[in-house]
Protein backbone atom coordinates (compact mmCIF):
# COMPACT_ATOMS: atom_id res chain seq x y z
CA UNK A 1 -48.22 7.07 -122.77
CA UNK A 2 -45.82 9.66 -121.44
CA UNK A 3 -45.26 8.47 -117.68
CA UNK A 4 -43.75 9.42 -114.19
CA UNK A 5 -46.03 8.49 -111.54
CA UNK A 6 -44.93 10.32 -108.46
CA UNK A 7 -44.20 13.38 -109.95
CA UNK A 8 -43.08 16.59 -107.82
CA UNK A 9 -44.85 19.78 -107.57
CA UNK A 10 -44.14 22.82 -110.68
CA UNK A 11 -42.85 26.56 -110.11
CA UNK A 12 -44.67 29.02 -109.59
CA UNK A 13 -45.75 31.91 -106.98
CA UNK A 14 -46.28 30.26 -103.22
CA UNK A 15 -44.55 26.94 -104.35
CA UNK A 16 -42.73 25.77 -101.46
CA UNK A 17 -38.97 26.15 -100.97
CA UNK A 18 -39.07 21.92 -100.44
CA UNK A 19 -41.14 21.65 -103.92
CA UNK A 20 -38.60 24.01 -105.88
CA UNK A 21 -35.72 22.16 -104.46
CA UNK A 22 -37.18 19.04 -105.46
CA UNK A 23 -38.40 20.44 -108.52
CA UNK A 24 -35.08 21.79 -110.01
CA UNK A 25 -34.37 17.79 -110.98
CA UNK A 26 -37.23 17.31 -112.71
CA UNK A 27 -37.77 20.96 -114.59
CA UNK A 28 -34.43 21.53 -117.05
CA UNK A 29 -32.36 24.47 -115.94
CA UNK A 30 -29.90 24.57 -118.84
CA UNK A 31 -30.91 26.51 -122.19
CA UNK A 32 -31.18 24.98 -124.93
CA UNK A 33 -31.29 27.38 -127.37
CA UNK A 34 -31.66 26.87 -131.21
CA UNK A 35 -29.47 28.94 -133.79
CA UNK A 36 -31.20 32.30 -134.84
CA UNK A 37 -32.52 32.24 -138.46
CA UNK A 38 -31.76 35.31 -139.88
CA UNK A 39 -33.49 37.11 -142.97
CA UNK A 40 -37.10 37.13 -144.83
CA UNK A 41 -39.62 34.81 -143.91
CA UNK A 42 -42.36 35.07 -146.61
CA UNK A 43 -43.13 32.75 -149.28
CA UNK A 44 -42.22 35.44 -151.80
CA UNK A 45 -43.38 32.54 -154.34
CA UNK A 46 -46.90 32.47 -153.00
CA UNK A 47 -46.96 36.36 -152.46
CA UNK A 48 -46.58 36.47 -156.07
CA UNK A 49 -49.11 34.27 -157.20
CA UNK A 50 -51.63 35.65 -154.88
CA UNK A 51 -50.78 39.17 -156.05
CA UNK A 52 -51.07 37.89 -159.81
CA UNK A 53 -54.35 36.39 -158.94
CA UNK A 54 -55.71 39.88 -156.54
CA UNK A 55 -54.40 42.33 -159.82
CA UNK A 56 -51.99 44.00 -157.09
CA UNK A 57 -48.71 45.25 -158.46
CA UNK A 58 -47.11 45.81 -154.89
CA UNK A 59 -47.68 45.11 -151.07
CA UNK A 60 -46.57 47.61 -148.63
CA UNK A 61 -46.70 46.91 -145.15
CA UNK A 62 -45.56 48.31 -141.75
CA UNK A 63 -47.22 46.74 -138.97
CA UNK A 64 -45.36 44.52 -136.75
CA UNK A 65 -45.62 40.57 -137.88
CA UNK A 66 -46.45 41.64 -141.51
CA UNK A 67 -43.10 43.70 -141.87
CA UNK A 68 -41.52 41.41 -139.66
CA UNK A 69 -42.93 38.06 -142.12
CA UNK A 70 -41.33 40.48 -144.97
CA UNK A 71 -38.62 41.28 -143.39
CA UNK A 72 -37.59 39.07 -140.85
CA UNK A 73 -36.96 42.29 -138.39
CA UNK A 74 -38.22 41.97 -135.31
CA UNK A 75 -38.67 45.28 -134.27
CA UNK A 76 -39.44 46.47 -130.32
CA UNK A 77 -41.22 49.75 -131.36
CA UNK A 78 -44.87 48.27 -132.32
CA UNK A 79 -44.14 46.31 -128.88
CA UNK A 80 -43.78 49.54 -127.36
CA UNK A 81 -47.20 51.29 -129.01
CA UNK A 82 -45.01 52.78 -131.65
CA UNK A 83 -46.39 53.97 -134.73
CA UNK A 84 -45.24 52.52 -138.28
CA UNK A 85 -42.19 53.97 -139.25
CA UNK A 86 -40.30 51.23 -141.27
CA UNK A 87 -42.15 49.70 -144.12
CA UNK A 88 -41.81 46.47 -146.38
CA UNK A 89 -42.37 47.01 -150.38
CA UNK A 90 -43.00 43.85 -152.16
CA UNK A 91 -43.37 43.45 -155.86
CA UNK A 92 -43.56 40.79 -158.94
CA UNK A 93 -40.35 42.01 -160.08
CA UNK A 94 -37.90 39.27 -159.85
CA UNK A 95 -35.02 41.95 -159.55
CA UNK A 96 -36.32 43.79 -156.50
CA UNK A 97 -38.85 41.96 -154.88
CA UNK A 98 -38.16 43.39 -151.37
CA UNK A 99 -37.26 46.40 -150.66
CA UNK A 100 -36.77 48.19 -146.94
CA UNK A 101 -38.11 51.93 -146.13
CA UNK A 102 -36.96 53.08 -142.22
CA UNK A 103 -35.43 56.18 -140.55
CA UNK A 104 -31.64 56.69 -140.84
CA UNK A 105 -31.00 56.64 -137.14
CA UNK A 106 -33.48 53.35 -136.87
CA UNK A 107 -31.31 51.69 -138.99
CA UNK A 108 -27.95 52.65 -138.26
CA UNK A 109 -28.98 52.31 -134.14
CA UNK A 110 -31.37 49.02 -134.57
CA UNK A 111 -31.81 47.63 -137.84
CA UNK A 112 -28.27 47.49 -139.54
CA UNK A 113 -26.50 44.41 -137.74
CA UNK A 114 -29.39 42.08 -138.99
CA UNK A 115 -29.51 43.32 -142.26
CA UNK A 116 -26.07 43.43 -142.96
CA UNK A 117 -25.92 40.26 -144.81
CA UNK A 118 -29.11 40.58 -146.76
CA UNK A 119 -29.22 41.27 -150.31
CA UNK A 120 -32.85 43.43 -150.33
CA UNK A 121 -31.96 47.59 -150.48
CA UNK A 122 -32.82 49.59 -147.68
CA UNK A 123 -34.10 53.17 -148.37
CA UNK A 124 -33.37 55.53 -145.49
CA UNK A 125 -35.01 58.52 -145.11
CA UNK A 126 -34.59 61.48 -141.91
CA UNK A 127 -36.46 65.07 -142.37
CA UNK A 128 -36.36 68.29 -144.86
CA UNK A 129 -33.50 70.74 -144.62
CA UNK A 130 -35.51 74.21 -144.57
CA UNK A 131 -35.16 76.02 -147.45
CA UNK A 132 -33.18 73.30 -149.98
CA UNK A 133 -34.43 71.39 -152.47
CA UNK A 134 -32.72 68.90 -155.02
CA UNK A 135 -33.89 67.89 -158.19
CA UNK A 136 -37.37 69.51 -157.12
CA UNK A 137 -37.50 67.53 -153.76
CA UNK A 138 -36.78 68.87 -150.40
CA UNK A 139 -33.48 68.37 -149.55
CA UNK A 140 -32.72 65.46 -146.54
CA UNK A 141 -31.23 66.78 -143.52
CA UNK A 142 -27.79 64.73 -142.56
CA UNK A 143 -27.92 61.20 -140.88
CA UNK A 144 -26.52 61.71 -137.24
CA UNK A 145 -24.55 58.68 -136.14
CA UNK A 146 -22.52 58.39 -133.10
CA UNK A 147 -19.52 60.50 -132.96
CA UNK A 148 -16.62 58.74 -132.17
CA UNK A 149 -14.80 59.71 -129.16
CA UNK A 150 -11.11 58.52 -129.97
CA UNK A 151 -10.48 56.85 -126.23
CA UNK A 152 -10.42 53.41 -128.30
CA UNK A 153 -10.57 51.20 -131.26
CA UNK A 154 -14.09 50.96 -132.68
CA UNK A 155 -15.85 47.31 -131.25
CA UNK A 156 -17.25 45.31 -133.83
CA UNK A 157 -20.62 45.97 -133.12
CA UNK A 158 -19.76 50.00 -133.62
CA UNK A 159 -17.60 49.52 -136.75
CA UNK A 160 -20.08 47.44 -137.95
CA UNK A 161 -23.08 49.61 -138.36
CA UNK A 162 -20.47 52.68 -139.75
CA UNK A 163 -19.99 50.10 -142.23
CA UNK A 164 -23.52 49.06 -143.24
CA UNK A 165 -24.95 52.28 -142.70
CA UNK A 166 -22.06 54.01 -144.94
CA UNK A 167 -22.74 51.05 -147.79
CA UNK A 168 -26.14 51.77 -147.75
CA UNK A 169 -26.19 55.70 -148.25
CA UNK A 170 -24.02 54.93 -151.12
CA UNK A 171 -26.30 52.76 -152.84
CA UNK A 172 -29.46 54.98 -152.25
CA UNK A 173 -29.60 58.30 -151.20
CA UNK A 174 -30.91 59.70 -147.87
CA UNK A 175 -34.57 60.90 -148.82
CA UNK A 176 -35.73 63.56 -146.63
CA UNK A 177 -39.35 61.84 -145.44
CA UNK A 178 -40.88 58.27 -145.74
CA UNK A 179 -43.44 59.42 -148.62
CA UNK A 180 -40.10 60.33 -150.71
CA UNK A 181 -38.23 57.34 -149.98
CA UNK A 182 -41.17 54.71 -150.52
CA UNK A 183 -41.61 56.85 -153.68
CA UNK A 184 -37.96 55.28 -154.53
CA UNK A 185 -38.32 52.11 -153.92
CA UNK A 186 -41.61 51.94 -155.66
CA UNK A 187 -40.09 53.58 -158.61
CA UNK A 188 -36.70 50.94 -158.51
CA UNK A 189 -38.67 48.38 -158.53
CA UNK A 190 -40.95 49.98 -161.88
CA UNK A 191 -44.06 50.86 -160.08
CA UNK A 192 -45.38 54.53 -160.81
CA UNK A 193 -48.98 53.49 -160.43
CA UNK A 194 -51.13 50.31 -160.47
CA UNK A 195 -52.85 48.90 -157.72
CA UNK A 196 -51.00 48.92 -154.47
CA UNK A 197 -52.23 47.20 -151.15
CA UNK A 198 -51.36 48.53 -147.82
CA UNK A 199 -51.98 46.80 -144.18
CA UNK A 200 -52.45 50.26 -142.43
CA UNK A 201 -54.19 53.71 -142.47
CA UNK A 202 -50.67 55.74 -142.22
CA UNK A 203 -49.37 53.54 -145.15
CA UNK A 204 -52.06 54.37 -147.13
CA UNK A 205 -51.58 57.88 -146.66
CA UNK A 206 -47.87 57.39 -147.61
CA UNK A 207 -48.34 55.53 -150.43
CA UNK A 208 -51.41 57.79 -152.09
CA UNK A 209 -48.74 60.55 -151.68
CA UNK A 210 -46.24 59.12 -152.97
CA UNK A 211 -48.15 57.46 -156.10
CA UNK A 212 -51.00 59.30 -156.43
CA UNK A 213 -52.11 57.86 -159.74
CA UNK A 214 -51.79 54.33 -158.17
CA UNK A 215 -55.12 53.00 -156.81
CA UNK A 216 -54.65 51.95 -152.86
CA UNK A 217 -56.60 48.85 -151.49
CA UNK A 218 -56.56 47.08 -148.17
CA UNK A 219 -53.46 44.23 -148.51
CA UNK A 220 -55.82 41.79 -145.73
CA UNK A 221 -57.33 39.27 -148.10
CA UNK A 222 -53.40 39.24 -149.70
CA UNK A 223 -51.53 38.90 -146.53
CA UNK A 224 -54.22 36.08 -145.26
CA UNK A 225 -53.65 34.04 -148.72
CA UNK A 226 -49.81 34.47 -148.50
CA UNK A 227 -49.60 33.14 -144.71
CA UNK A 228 -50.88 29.83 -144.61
CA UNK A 229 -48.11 28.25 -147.27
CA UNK A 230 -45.02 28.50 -145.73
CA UNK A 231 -41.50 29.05 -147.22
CA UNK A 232 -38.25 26.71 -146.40
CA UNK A 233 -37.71 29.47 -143.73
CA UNK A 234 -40.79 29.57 -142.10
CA UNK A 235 -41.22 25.67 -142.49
CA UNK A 236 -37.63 25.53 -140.34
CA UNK A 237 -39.06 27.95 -138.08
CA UNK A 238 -42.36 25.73 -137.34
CA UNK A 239 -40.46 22.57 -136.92
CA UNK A 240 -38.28 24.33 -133.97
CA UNK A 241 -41.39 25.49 -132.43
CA UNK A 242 -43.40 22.98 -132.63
CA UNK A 243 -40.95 20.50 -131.26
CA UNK A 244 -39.60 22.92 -128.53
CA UNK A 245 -42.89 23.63 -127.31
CA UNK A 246 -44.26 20.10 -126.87
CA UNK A 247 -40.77 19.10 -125.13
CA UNK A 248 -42.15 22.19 -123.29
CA UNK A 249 -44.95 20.70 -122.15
CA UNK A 250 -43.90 17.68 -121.24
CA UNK A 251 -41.66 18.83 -119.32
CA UNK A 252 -44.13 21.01 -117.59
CA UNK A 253 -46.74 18.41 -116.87
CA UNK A 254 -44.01 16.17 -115.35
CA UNK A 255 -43.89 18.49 -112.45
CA UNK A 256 -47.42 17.82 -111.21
CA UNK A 257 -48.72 15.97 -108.48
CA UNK A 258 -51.96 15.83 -106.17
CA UNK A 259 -52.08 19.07 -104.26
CA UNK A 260 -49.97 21.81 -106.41
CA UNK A 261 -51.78 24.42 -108.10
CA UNK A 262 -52.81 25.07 -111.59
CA UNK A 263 -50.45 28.48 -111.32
CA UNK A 264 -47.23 26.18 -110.69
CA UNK A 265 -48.11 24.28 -113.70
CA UNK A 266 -48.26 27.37 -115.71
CA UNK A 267 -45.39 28.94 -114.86
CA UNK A 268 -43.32 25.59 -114.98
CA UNK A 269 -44.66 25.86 -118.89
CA UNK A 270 -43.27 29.19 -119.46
CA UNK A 271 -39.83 28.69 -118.15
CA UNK A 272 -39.87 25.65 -119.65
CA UNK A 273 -40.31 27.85 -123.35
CA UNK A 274 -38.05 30.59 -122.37
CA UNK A 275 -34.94 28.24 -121.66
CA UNK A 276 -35.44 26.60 -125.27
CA UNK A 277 -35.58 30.37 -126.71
CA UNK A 278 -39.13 30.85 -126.84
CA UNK A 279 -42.12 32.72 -125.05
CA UNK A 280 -45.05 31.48 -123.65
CA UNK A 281 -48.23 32.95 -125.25
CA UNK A 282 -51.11 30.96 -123.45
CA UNK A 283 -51.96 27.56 -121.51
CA UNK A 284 -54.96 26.56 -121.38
CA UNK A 285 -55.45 23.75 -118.07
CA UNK A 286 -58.53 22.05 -117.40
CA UNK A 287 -60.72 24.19 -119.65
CA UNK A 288 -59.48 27.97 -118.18
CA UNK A 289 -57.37 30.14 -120.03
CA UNK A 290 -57.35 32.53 -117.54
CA UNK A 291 -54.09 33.03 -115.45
CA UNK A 292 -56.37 34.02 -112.38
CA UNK A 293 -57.39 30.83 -112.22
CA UNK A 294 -56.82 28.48 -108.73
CA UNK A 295 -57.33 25.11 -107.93
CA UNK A 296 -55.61 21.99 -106.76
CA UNK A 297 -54.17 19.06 -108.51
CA UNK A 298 -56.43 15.55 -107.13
CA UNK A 299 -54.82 11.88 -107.21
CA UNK A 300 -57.08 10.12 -109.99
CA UNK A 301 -58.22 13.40 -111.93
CA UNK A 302 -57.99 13.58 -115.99
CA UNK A 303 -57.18 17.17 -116.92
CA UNK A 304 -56.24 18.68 -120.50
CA UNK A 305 -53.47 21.06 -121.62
CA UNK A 306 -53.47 23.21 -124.42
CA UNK A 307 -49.64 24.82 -125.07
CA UNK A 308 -48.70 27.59 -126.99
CA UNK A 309 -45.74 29.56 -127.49
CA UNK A 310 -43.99 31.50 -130.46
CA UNK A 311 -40.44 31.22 -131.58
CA UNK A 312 -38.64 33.77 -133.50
CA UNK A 313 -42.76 34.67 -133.95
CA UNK A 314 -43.58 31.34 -135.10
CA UNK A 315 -46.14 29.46 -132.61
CA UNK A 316 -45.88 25.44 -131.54
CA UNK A 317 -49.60 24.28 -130.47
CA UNK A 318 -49.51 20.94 -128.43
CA UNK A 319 -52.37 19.21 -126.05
CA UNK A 320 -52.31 16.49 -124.17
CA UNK A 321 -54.76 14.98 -121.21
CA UNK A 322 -52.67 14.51 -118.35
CA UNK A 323 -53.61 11.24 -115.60
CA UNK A 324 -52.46 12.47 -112.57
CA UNK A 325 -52.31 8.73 -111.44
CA UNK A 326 -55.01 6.50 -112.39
CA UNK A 327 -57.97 7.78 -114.18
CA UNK A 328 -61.31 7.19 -114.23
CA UNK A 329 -62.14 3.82 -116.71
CA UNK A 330 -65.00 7.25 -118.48
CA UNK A 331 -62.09 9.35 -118.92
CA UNK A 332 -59.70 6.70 -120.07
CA UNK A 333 -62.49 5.67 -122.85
CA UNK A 334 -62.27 9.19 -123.86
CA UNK A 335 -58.82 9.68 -124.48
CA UNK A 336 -57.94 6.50 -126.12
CA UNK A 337 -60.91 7.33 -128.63
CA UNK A 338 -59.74 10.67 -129.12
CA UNK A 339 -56.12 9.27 -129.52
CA UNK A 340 -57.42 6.35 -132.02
CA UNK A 341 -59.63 8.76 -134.03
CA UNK A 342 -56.79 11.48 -134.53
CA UNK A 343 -54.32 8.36 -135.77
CA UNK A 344 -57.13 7.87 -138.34
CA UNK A 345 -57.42 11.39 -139.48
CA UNK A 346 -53.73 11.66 -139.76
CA UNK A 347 -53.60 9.12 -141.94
CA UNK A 348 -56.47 10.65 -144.41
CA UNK A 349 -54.31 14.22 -144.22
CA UNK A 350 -52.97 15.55 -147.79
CA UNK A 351 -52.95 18.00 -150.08
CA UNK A 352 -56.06 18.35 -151.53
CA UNK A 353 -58.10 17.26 -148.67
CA UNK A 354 -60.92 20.06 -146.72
CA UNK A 355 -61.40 20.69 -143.45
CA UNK A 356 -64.88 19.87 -143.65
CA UNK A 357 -63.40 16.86 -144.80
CA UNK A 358 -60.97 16.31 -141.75
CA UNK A 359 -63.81 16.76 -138.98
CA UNK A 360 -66.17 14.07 -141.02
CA UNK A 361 -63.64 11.42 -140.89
CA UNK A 362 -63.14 12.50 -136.64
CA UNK A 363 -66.51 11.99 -136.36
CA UNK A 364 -66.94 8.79 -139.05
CA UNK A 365 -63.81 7.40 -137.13
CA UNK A 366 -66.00 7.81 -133.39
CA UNK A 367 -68.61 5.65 -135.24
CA UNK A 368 -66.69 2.97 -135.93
CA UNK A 369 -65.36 2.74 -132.82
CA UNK A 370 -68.73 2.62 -131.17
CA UNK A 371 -69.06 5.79 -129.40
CA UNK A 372 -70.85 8.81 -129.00
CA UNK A 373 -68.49 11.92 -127.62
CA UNK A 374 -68.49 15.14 -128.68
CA UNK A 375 -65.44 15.77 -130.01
CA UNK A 376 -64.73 19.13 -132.73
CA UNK A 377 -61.90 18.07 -134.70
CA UNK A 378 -61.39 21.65 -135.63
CA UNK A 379 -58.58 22.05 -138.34
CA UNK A 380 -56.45 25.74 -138.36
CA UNK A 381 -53.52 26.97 -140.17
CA UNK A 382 -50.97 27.43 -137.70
CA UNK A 383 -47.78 29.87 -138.00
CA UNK A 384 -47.05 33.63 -137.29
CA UNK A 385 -50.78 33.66 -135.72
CA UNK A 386 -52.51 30.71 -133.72
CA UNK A 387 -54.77 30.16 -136.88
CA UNK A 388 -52.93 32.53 -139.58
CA UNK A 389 -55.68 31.42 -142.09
CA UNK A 390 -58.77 33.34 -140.51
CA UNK A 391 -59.53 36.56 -142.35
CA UNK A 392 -63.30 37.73 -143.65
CA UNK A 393 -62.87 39.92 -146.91
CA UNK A 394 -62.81 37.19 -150.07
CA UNK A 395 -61.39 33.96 -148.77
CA UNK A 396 -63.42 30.72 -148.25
CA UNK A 397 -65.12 30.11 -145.21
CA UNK A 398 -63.21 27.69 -142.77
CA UNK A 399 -65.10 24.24 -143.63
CA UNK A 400 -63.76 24.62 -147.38
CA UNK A 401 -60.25 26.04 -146.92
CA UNK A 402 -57.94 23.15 -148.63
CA UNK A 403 -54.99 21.86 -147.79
CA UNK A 404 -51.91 22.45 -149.86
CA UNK A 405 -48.29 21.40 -149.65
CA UNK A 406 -46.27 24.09 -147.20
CA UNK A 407 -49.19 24.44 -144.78
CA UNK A 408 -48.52 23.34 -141.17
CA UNK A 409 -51.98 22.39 -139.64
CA UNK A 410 -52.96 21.51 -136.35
CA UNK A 411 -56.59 19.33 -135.32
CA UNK A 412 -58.06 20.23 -132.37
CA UNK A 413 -59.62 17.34 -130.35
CA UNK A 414 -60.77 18.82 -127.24
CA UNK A 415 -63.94 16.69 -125.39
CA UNK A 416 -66.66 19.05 -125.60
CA UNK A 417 -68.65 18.27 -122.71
CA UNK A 418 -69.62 18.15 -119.23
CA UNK A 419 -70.35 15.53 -116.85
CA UNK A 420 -67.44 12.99 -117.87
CA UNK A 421 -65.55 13.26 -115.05
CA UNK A 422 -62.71 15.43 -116.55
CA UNK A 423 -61.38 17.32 -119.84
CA UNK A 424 -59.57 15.82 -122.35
CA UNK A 425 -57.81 17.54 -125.16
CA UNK A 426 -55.34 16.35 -127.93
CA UNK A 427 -53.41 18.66 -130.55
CA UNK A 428 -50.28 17.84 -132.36
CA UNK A 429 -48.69 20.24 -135.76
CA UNK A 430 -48.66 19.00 -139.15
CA UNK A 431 -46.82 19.39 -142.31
CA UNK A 432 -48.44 19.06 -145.25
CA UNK A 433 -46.45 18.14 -147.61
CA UNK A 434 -46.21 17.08 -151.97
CA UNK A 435 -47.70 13.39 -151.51
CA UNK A 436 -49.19 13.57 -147.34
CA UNK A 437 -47.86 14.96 -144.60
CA UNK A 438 -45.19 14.95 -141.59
CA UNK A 439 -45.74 15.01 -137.93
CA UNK A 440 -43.62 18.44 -136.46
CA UNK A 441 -43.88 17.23 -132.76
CA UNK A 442 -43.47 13.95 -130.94
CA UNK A 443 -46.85 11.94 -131.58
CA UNK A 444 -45.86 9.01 -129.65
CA UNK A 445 -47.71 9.40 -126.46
CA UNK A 446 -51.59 10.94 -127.08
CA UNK A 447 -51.62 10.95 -122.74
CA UNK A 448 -49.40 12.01 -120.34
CA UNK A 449 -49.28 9.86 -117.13
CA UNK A 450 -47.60 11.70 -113.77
């Protein structure tokens, strides 16, 4: 049990000046900021056994956390409403299995520091030069890069993209649209045809351009098969966000006390995430989600938490009920249930196992402990999405999805009633891994006492 018992007030909007002051020892101040991890993030592995096993010869993708997955760019225009201008190609072929497609000034301006080191081939591509044409294709009109005014020596970051972008214009030339350069790629990497599956309606009409005796499908039921088992990258990824964001909460809840509001709590959350790196994405307190949501903290109330944030696009997922002093004796039955029933699921989790077969032993494990609450025990697939398994075009339906080695999976154990004199709600992330599986977060305290 997780305890401070005369804990201060959190952040937040109307917080007193005499709470924040008292609040800045208790809520960390300093960041603590992992090392970026730079490159792709898919399980390039999995992609290809899922395309083997889906006939696809190649993915192409250009919406945000797919390319990013591909990629690992994380790219502000589909933050800003952009359309998709850089694209992902993935294939079976061992000798170009990624390949990048973006604009010349995109990449020179944005995308060439963090690809610098990466061994994939970027394909740049600007517009046609009226009136020439080049082995039958329009001619590409000149990359424009920053002229260089002379008044001093380059800085690294400018001498560094003439570099990259220089390197890569040698390697492949500047195509004069995005049809002709994923036309390119496809072609490097021994694709003419074959069946090709795209995330979006724009790369569909790209690629059906470019390959028009390929056959285009929807890349959905690919992308939701790929997701779930995790590369070394994306497993590294997890493990700081899960970690980070349950520190995260912790922290957070540590600033409560009878009389703040549910809006200091929040916000004490979110800078709690930001100064390890990371952004808040919800928190769910008491049973709202919404941020609109007022009400005091009471001396002797049991309240859940449900935390999640995203680092580097990967999410942490962490609840706890929190006593703000002495609970109820209902309540505490409820959470040391919930906390004794999750010990016995974790013990039953491995490859191989179902979710069906994870909420049965919840509720088997309730049974043998001699009570009757209505608890889900809902298994999900957690990673670039909150539950980055859920998809509805050919995969299994959520009671008979399986765990296998390289999924991270989080149990939900919310209380799912009324009347019991306060919520209750406990979540930790999972690894599975060859022989079982390996807690991501701190499991050592199922309630957190303030």
């Amino acid at each position: 049990m997780i305890g401070r018992r005369s804990a201060l007030g959190g952040l937040g909007i109307g917080v007193t000046a005499t709470a924040l002051a008292a609040n800045a020892a208790t809520l960390s101040t300093t960041p603590k900021l992992p090392k970026p991890i730079l490159g792709p993030r898919m399980n390039f592995v999995q992609a290809d056994k899922v395309m083997a096993q889906l006939g696809l010869d190649a993915l192409v993708v250009g919406g945000g956390v797919n390319l990013y997955q591909a990629t690992g760019l994380d790219l502000t225009s589909p933050r800003m409403g952009h359309g998709p201008v850089v694209f992902a190609v993935i294939t079976r072929n061992d000798k170009q299995r990624l390949s990048l497609v973006a604009p010349a000034f995109l990449y020179y301006y944005t995308i060439a520091l963090d690809h610098r080191d990466q061994t994939y081939p970027a394909y740049v591509y600007t517009a046609p030069m009226p009136g020439q044409k080049i082995a039958g294709e329009p001619g590409a009109q000149k990359l424009e890069i920053f002229a260089d005014r002379g008044a001093a020596k380059l800085d690294f970051i400018e001498s560094s993209r003439n570099e990259i972008v220089t390197r890569t214009v040698g390697q492949h030339e500047i195509k004069a649209s995005a049809m002709l350069a994923l036309r390119a790629a496809l072609k490097d990497a021994g694709i003419t045809k074959g069946r090709i599956a795209v995330d979006l309606p724009l790369v569909h009409k790209e690629i059906a351009e470019a390959l028009p005796d390929a056959t285009v499908v929807d890349a959905d039921d690919a992308l939701r098969r790929i997701r779930p088992i995790k590369s070394a990258m994306e497993i590294e990824l997890m493990r700081q966000a899960a970690y980070n964001n349950a520190e995260a909460a912790k922290e957070a809840a540590r600033t409560v006390r009878a009389g703040a509001d549910v809006r200091e709590l929040r916000a004490s959350y979110f800078a709690a995430v930001a100064l390890r790196g990371m952004r808040g994405v919800f928190m769910v307190v008491d049973r709202v989600s919404t941020p609109t949501y007022e009400a005091k903290f009471r001396d002797g109330q049991c309240f859940s938490i449900d935390c999640v944030s995203e680092y580097m696009g990967y999410h942490g997922d962490y609840a706890r009920a929190v006593y703000v002093g002495e609970p109820t004796k209902e309540m505490k039955k409820v959470t040391d249930a919930t906390g004794k029933a999750w010990e016995m699921i974790r013990e039953t989790i491995k490859p191989g196992v179902k979710y069906s077969e994870i909420q049965a032993t919840g509720r088997a494990a309730l049974k043998k402990l001699g009570v009757n609450y209505n608890i889900s025990f809902t298994p999900h697939s957690v990673g670039l999405y909150h539950a980055d398994h859920v998809g509805s075009s050919g995969l299994p339906s959520p009671g008979d999805m399986v765990l296998e080695p390289g999924m991270v999976l989080s149990v939900d154990c919310p209380l799912l009633e009324s009347g019991a004199g306060g919520s209750s709600h406990l979540e930790d992330l999972t690894l599975i891994t060859k022989d079982g599986s390996e807690p991501l977060n701190d499991i050592g305290d199922k309630v957190i006492l303030v």
